[in-house]
Protein backbone atom coordinates (compact mmCIF):
# COMPACT_ATOMS: atom_id res chain seq x y z
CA UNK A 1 0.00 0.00 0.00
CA UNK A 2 1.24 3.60 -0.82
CA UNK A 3 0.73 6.90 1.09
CA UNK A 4 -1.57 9.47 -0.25
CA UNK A 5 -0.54 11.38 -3.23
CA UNK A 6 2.90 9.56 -4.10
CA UNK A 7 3.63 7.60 -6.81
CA UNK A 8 5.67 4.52 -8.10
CA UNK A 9 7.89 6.77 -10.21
CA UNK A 10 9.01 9.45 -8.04
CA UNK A 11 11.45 7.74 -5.26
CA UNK A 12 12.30 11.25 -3.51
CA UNK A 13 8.13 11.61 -2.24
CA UNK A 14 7.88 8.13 -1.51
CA UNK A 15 9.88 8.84 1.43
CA UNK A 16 7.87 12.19 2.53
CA UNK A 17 5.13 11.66 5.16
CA UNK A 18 2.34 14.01 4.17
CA UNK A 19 0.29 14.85 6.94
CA UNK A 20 -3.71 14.21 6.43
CA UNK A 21 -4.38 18.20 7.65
CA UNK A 22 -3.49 20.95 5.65
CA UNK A 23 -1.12 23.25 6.23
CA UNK A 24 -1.32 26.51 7.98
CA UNK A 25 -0.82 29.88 6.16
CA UNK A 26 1.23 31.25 9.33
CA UNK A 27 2.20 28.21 11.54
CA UNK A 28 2.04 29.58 15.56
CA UNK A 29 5.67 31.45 16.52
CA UNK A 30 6.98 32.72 13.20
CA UNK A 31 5.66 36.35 11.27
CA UNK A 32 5.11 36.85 7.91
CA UNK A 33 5.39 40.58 5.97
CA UNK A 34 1.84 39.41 5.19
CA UNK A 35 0.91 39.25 9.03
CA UNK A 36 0.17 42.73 10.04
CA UNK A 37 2.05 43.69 13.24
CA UNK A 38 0.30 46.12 16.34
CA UNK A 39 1.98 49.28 15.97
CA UNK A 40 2.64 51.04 19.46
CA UNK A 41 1.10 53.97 20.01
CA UNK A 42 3.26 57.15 20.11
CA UNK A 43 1.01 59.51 21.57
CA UNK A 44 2.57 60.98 24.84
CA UNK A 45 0.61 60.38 28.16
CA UNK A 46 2.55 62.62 30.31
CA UNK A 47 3.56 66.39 28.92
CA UNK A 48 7.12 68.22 30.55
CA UNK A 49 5.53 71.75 31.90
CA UNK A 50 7.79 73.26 34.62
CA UNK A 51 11.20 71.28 35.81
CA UNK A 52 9.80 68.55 37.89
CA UNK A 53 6.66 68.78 36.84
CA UNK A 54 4.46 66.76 34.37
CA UNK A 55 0.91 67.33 33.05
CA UNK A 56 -1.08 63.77 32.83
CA UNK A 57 -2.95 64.79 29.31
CA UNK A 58 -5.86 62.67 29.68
CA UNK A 59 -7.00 64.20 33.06
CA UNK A 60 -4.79 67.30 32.77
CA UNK A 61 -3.12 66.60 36.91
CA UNK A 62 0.23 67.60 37.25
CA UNK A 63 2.77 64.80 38.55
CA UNK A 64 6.54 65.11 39.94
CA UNK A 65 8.73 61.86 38.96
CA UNK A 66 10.79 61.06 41.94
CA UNK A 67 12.82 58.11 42.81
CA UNK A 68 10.62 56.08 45.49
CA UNK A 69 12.20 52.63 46.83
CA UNK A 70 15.16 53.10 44.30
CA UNK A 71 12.85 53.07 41.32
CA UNK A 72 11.52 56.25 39.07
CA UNK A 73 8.10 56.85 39.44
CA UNK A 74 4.98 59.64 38.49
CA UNK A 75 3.11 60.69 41.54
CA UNK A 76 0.59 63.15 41.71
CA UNK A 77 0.90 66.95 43.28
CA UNK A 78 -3.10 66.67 43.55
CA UNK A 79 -3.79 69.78 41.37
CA UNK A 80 -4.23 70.96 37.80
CA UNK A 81 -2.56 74.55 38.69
CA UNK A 82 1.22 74.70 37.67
CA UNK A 83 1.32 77.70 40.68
CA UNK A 84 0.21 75.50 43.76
CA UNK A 85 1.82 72.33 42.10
CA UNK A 86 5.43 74.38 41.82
CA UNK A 87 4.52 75.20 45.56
CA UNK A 88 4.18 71.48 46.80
CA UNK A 89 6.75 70.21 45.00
CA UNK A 90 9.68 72.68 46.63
CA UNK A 91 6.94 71.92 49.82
CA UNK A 92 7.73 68.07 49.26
CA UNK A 93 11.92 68.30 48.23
CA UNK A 94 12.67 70.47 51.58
CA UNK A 95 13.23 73.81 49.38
CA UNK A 96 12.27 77.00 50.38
CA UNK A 97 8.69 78.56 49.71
CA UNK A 98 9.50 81.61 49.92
CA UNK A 99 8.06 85.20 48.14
CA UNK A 100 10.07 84.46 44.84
CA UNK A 101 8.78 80.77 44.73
CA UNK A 102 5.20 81.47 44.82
CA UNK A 103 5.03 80.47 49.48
CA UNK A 104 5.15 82.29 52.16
CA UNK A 105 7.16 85.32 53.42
CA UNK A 106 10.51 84.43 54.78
CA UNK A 107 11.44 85.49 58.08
CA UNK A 108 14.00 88.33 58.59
CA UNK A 109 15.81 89.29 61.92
CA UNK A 110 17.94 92.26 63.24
CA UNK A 111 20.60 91.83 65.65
CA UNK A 112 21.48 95.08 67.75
CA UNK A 113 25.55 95.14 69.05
CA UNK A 114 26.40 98.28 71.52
CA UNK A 115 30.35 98.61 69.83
CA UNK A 116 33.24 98.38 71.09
CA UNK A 117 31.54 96.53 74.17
CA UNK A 118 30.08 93.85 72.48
CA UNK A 119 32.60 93.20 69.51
CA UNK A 120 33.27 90.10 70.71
CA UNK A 121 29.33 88.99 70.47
CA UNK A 122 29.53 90.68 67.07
CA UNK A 123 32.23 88.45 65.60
CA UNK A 124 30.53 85.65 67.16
CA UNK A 125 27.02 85.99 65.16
CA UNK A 126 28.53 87.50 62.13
CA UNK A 127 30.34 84.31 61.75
CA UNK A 128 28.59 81.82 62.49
CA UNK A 129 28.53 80.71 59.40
CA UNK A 130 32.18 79.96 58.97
CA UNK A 131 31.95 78.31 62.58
CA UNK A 132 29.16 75.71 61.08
CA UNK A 133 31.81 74.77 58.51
CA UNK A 134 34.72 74.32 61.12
CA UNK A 135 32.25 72.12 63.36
CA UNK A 136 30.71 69.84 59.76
CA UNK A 137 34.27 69.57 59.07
CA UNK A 138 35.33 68.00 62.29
CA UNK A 139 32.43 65.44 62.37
CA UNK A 140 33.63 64.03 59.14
CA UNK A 141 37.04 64.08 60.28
CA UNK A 142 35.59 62.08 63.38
CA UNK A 143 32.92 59.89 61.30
CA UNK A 144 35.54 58.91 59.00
CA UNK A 145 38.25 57.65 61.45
CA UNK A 146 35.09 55.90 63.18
CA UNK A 147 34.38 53.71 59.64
CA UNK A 148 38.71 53.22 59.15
CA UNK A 149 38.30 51.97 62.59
CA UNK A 150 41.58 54.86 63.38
CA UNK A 151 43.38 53.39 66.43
CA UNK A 152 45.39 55.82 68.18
CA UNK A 153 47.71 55.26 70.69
CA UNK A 154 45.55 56.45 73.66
CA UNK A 155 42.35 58.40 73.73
CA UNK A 156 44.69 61.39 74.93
CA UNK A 157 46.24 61.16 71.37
CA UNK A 158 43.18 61.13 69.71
CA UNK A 159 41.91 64.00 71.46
CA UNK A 160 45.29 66.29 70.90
CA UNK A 161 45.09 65.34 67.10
CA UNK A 162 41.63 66.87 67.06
CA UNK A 163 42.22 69.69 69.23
CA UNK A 164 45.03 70.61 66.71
CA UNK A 165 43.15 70.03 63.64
CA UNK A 166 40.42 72.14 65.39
CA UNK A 167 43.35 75.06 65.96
CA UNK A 168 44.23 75.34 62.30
CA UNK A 169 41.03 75.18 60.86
CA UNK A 170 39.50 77.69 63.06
CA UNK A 171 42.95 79.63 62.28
CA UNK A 172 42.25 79.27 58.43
CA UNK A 173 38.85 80.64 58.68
CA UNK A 174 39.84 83.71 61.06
CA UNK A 175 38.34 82.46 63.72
CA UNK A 176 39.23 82.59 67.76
CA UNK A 177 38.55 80.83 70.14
CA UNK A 178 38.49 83.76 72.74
């Protein structure tokens, strides 16, 4: 007995096995140019508006994109006006609201010195500033020898080495220690 659709003269199809269903146009897992593909859409969702803020154009709420558990994410400022969506985003980051960012008034203060009496208590406020930097500086110094795991050779050298780091950088900055 022969298999469908072969014949005694042709060897080469005598060995095919023809399968009794007929074949598929596109068989499952490969595409054809005659197979149209889905296209992906390139309308935008989100519009840029202000820096840090997005417009979602379907609803038309504004959105920040911060990083939240080390991934980048939209979340909502729960308005559609750019002027009280500018305000809780610098409200949300830590930055100051002030006049010239659309917040509050900012708070001003005025220190009163009787010179020469009180130069000392002068010097003192007016630099404060530069006294903030000598102090951040030290607590590195300290935070860093704390994570080396510094040993010194007594907790009286440690505390000379500090004081004189303390000397120069309070030198540097024109600073005394009066």
């Amino acid at each position: 007995m022969q298999p469908p659709n072969t014949s005694e003269s042709d060897p080469e199809a005598a060995d095919e096995v023809v399968s009794p269903r007929p074949a598929q146009k596109n068989p499952i897992g490969l595409m054809s140019a005659e197979t149209p593909e889905n296209p992906k859409s390139t309308s935008k969702v989100y519009e840029w508006v202000a820096p840090g803020i997005y417009r979602y154009l379907k609803a038309g709420t504004l959105y920040e994109r911060p990083w939240i558990n080390g991934r980048r994410t939209m979340r909502s400022l729960g308005t559609t006006d750019l002027q009280t969506a500018q305000y809780e985003l610098r409200r949300r980051r830590g930055l100051p609201t002030g006049p010239g960012c659309g917040g509050r008034p900012t708070i001003k203060a005025v220190l009163e010195f009787n010179l020469p009496e009180a130069q000392a208590h002068f010097e003192a406020s007016a630099k404060g500033l530069e006294w903030k930097c000598v102090v951040a500086e030290l607590d590195r110094q300290l935070d860093s020898w704390i994570k080396e795991r510094q040993h010194f050779a007594s907790p009286l050298k440690a505390f000379r080495v500090l004081r004189q780091q303390l000397q120069r950088r309070s030198a540097e900055m024109g600073l005394r220690l009066d």
